[in-house]
Protein backbone atom coordinates (compact mmCIF):
# COMPACT_ATOMS: atom_id res chain seq x y z
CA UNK A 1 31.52 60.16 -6.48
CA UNK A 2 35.28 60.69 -5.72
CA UNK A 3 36.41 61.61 -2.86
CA UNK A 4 40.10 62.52 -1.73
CA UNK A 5 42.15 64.81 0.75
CA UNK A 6 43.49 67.61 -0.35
CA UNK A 7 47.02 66.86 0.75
CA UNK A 8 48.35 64.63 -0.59
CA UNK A 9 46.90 64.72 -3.90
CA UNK A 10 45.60 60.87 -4.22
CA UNK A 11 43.79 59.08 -7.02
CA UNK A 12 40.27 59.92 -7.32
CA UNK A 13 37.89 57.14 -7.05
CA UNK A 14 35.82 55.97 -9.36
CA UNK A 15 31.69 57.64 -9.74
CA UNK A 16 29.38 56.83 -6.60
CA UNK A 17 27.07 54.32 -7.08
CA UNK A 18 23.64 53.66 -5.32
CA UNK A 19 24.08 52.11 -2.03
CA UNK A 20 22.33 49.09 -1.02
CA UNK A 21 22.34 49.34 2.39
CA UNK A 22 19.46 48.20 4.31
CA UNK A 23 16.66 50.36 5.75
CA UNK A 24 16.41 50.15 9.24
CA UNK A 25 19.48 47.95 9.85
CA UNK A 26 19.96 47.65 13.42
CA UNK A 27 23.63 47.61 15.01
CA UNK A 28 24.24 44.57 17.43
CA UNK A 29 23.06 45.18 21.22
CA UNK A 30 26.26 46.66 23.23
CA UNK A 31 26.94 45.53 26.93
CA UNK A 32 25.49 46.92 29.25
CA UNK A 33 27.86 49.74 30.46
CA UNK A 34 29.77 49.15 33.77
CA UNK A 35 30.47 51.54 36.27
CA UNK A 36 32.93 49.51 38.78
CA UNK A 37 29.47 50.17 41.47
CA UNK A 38 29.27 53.88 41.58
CA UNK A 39 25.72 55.38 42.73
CA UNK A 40 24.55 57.08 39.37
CA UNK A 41 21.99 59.73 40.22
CA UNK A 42 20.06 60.66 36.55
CA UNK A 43 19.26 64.19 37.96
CA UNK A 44 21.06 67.12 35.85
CA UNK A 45 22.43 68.57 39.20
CA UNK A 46 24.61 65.45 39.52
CA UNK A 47 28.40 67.11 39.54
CA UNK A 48 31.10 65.29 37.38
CA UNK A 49 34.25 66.71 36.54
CA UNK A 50 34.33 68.31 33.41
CA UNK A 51 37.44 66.49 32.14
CA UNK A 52 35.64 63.12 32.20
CA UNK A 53 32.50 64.21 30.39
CA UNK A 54 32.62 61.94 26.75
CA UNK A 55 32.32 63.44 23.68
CA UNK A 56 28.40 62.56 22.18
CA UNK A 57 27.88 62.44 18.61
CA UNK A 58 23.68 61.77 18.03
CA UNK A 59 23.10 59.85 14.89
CA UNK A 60 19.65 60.82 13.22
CA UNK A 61 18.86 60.91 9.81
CA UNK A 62 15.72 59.20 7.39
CA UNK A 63 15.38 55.68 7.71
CA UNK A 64 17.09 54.16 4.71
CA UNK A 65 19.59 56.68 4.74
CA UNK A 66 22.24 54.80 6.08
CA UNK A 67 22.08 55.04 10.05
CA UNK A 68 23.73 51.66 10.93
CA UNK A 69 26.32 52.31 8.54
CA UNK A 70 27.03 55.22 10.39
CA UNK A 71 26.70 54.09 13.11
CA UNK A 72 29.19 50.56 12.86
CA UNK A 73 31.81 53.51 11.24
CA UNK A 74 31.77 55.07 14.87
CA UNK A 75 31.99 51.67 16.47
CA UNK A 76 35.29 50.24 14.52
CA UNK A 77 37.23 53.94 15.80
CA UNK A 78 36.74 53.26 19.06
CA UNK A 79 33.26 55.22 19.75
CA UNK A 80 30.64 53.25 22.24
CA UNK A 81 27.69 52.67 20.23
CA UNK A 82 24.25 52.74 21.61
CA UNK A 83 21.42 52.33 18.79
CA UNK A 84 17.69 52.99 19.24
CA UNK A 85 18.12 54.98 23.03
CA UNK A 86 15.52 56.88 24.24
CA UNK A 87 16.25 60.44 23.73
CA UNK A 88 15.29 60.93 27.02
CA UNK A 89 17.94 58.59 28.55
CA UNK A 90 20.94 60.18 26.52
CA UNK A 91 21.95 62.16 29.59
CA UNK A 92 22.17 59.38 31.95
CA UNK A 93 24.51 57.62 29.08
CA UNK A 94 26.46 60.47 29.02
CA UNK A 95 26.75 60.50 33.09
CA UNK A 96 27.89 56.32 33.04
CA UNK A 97 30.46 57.34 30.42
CA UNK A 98 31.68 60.06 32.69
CA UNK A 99 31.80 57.63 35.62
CA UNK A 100 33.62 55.46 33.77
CA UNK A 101 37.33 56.42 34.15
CA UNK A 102 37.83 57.32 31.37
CA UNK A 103 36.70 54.16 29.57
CA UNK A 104 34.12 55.66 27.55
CA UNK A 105 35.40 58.53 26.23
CA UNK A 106 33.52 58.49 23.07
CA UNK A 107 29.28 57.85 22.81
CA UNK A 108 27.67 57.86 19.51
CA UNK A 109 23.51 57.49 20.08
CA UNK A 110 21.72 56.75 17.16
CA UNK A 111 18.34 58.19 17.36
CA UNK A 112 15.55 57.32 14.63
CA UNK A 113 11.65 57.37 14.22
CA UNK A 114 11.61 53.99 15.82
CA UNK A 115 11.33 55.85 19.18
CA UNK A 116 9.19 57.94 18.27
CA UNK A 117 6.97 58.19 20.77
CA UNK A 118 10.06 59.40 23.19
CA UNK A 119 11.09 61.57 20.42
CA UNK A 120 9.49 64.96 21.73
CA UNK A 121 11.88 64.39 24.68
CA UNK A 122 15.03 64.99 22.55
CA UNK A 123 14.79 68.92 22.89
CA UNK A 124 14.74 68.79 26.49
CA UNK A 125 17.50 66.40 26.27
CA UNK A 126 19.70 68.76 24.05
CA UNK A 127 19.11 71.48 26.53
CA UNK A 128 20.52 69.82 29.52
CA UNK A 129 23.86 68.31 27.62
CA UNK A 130 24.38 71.85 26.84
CA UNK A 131 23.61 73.28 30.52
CA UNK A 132 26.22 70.05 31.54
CA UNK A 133 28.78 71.40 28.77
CA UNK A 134 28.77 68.46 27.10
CA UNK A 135 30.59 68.19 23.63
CA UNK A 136 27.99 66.73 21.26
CA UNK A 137 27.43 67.10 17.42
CA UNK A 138 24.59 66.35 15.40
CA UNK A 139 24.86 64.06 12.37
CA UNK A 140 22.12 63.63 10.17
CA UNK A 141 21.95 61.75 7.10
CA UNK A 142 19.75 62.32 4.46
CA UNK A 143 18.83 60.63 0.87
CA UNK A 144 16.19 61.67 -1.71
CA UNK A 145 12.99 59.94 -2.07
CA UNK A 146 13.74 58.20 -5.33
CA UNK A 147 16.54 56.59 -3.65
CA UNK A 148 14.66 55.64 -0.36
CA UNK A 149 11.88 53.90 -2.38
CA UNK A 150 14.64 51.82 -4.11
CA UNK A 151 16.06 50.58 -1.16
CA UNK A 152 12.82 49.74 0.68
CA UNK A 153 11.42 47.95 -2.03
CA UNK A 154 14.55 46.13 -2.40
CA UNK A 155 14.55 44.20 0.46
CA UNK A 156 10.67 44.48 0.78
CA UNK A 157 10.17 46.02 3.87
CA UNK A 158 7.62 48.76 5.10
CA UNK A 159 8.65 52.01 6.12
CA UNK A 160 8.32 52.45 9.65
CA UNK A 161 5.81 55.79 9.37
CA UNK A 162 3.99 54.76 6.44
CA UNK A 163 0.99 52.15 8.40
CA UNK A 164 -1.51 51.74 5.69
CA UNK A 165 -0.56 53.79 2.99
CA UNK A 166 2.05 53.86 0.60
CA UNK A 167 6.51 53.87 1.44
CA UNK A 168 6.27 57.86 -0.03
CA UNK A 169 3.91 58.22 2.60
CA UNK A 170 6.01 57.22 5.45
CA UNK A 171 8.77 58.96 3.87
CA UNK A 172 7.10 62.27 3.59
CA UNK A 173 5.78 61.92 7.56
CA UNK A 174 9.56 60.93 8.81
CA UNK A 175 10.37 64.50 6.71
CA UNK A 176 8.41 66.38 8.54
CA UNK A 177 9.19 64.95 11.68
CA UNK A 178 12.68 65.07 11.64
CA UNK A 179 12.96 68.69 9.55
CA UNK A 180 13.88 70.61 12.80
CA UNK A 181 16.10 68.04 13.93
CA UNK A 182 17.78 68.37 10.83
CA UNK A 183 18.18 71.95 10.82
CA UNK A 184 19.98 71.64 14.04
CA UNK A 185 22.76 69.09 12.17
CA UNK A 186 26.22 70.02 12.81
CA UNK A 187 26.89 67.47 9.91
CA UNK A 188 24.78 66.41 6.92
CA UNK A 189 25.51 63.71 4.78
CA UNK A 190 23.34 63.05 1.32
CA UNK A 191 23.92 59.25 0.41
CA UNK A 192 21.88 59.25 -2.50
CA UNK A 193 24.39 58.12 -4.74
CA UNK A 194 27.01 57.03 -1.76
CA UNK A 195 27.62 52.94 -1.58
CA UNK A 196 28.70 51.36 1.82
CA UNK A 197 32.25 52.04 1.35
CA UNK A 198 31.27 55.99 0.53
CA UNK A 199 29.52 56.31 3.44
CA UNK A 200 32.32 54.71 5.78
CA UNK A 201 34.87 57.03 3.81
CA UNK A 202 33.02 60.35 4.67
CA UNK A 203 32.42 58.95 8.12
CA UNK A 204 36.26 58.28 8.50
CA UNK A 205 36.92 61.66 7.02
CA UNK A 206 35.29 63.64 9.83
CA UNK A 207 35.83 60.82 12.85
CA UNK A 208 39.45 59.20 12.40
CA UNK A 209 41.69 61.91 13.45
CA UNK A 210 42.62 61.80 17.01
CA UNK A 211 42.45 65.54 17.39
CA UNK A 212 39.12 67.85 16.58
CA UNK A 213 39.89 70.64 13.88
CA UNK A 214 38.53 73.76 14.56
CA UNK A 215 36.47 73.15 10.93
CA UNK A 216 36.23 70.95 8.16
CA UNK A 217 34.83 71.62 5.18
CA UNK A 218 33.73 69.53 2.09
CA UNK A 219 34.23 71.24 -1.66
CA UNK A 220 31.92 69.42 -4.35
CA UNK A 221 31.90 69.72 -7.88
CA UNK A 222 28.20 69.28 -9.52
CA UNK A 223 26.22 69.56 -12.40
CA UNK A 224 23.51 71.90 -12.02
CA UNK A 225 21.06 69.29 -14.70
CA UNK A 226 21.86 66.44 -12.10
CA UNK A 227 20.13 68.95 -9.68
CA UNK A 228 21.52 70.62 -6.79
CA UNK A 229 23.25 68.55 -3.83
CA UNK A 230 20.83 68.47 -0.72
CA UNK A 231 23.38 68.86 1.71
CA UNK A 232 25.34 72.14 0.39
CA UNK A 233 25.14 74.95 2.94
CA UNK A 234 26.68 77.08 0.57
CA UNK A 235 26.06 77.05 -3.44
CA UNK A 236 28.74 78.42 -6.24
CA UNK A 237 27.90 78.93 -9.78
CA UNK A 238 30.41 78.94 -12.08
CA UNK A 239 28.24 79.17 -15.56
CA UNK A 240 29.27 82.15 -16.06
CA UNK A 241 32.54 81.09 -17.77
CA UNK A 242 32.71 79.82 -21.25
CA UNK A 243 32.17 75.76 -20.88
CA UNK A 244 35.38 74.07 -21.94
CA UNK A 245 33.15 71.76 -23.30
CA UNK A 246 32.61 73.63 -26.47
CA UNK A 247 36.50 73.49 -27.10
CA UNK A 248 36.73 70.06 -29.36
CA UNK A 249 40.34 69.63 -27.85
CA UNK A 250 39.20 70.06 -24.13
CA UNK A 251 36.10 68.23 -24.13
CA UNK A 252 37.27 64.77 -23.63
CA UNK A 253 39.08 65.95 -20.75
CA UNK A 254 38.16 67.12 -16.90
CA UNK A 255 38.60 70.19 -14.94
CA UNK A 256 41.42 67.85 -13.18
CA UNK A 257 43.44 68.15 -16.36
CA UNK A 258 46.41 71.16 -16.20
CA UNK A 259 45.19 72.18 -19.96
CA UNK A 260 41.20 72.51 -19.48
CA UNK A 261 42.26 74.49 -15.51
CA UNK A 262 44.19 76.96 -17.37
CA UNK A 263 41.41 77.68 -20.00
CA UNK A 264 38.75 77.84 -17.20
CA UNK A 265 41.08 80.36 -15.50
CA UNK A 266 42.22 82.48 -18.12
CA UNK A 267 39.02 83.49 -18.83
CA UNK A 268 38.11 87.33 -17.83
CA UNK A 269 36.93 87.23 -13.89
CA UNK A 270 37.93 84.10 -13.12
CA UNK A 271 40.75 84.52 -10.74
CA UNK A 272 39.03 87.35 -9.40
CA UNK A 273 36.20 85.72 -8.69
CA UNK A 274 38.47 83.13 -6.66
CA UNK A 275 40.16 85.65 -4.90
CA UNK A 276 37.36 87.25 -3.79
CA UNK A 277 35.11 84.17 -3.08
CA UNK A 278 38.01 82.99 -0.94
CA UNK A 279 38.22 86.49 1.00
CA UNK A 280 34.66 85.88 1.75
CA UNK A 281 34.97 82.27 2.75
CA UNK A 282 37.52 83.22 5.62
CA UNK A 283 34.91 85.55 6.73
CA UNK A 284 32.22 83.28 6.97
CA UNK A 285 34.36 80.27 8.68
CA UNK A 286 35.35 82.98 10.99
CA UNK A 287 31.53 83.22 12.02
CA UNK A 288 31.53 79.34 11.64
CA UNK A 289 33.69 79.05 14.18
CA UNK A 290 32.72 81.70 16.64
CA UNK A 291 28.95 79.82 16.41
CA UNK A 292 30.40 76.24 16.96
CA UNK A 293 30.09 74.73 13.31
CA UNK A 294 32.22 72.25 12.29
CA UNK A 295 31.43 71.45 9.02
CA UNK A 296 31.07 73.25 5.78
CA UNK A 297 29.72 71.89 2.73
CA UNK A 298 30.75 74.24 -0.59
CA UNK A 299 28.99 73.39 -3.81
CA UNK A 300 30.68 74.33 -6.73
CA UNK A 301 28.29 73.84 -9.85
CA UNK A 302 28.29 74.39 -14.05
CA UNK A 303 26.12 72.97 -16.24
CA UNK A 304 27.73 69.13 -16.24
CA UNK A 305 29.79 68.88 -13.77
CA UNK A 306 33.13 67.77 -15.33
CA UNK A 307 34.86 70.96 -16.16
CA UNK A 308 34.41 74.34 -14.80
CA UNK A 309 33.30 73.51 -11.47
CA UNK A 310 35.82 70.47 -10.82
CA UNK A 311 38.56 72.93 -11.82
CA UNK A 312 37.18 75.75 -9.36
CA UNK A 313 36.60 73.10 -6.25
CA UNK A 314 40.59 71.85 -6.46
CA UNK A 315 41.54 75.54 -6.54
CA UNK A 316 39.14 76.81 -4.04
CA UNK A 317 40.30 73.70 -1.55
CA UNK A 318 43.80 74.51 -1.78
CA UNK A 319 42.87 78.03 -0.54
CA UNK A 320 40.87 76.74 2.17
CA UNK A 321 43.86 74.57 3.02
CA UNK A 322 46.63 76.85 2.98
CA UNK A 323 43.88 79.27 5.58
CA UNK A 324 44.42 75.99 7.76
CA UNK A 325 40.55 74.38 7.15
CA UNK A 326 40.80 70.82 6.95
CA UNK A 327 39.26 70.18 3.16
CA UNK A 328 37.78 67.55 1.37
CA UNK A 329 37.39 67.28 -2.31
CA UNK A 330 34.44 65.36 -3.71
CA UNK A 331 33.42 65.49 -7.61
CA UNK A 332 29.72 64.43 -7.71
CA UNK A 333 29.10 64.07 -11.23
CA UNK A 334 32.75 63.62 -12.77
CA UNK A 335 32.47 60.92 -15.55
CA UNK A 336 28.96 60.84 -15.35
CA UNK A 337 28.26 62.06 -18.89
């Protein structure tokens, strides 16, 4: 996968490879938090000014998906990492960090199966950071099953879920368990094909700024014979054009090339189709906005990958740009032919 802002316009890097992080990694212990002796009452009527609340990101995602990478992402910007907490306990950490003056500004939880028997709490948990008015955002990371078996049986380690049967067994049970959870995701990441350094990238995309855009959105190019990315909240088909890749002098190229852009879009619709597509976009990160999303994903599909759509996600981020939505490009399946 390649992944770059849209401004400037950088080098692309190279495809994404499989990453071989480990399932069910866990992040080193943190100190204990310190509170210079205040009395910390856990109750939710406890009153703490609203300026020192920290911002809570909750970590969640399949195991094997690439939590702890996550996770240590958080950590090296500055966040104050907790792994494995009790979902029930997540207000109290909030409280500390809001006792803290001003200390811990910044709490990532991560929050996996391996607590799941306090797991039920986390609704109840949600509930009261929201009657508090704390910040939080949900980030979930997924991966397909193919990928998840790979990276269990590579370092030869049971799934947490799957007890006597078989790691797709676990898998499937951890689905269902978390599918609610992951409906609720502000953010969701597919590292299927991300490495390490993917992962961290993405992670740094949405994390490193200092300041909180009002939305961010990611633009992929795929190849709808690769199958459709998992985490697209919206899907755009662009088979309807003729396929450059029919065009003997175009073929060798991508939709990144000036030639094969202006074939795509000097076919009949095609700038009207971006227009209008665009029009509609500002309408629906209007509603984004107005509902508290953060994050878009847009995927931009044709039948490979490498031409019509990679063309149509650079032109469709610079109009996102230009509307003032912080945009990242990422080409899926570019050079994967």
């Amino acid at each position: 996968m390649s992944e770059h802002h849209t401004q400037p316009t950088g080098e692309r890097d190279q495809q994404a490879q499989e990453t071989h992080k480990k399932p069910g990694e866990d992040l080193t212990q943190q100190d204990a938090l310190q509170d210079d002796g205040a009395q910390v009452s856990t109750g939710s009527d406890t009153a703490v000014p609203e300026s020192a609340i920290p911002e809570l990101v909750i970590i969640s995602g399949m195991s094997g998906a690439g939590r702890s990478t996550a996770a240590k992402c958080l950590e090296d910007l500055g966040w104050f990492v907790v792994d494995n907490l009790p979902p029930a306990l997540i207000p109290t950490m909030v409280e500390l960090g809001a006792r803290s003056q001003g200390n811990v500004a910044r709490i990532a939880v991560v929050v996996d199966v391996r607590g799941r028997r306090f797991f039920d709490n986390l609704r109840d948990s949600l509930s009261d950071l929201d009657t508090r008015g704390v910040t939080r955002r949900i980030v979930f990371l997924e991966s397909s099953d193919d990928a998840l078996v790979r990276r269990f049986e590579s370092v030869r380690r049971p799934h947490p879920l799957q007890g006597d049967g078989r790691i797709v067994d676990g898998i499937a049970a951890e689905r269902e368990l978390l599918r609610e959870l992951r409906g609720d995701a502000d953010l969701v990441i597919d590292t299927s094909s991300l490495n390490v350094h993917e992962l961290r990238a993405k992670m740094d995309a949405q994390f490193a700024g200092e300041e909180e855009p009002e939305l961010r959105a990611t633009v992929m190019s795929f190849g709808f014979k690769y199958g459709l990315p998992v985490d697209a909240d919206l899907v755009v088909d662009m088979r309807f054009l003729p396929n450059p890749h029919w065009v003997p002098e175009l073929r060798p190229f991508t939709g990144l090339n000036e030639e094969v852009a202006a074939f795509v879009f000097n076919q009949p619709g095609a700038k009207e189709f971006l227009d209008r597509y665009a029009e509609l976009l500002q309408l629906i990160a209007a509603g984004y906005r107005r509902e508290g999303k953060r994050y878009v994903t847009i995927a931009v599909g044709c039948t490979g990958g490498k031409h019509r759509s990679v063309a149509t996600s650079e032109k469709l981020a610079a109009r996102l740009a230009s509307q003032g939505v912080e945009t990242v490009v990422v080409h899926r399946d570019m050079g994967r032919e």
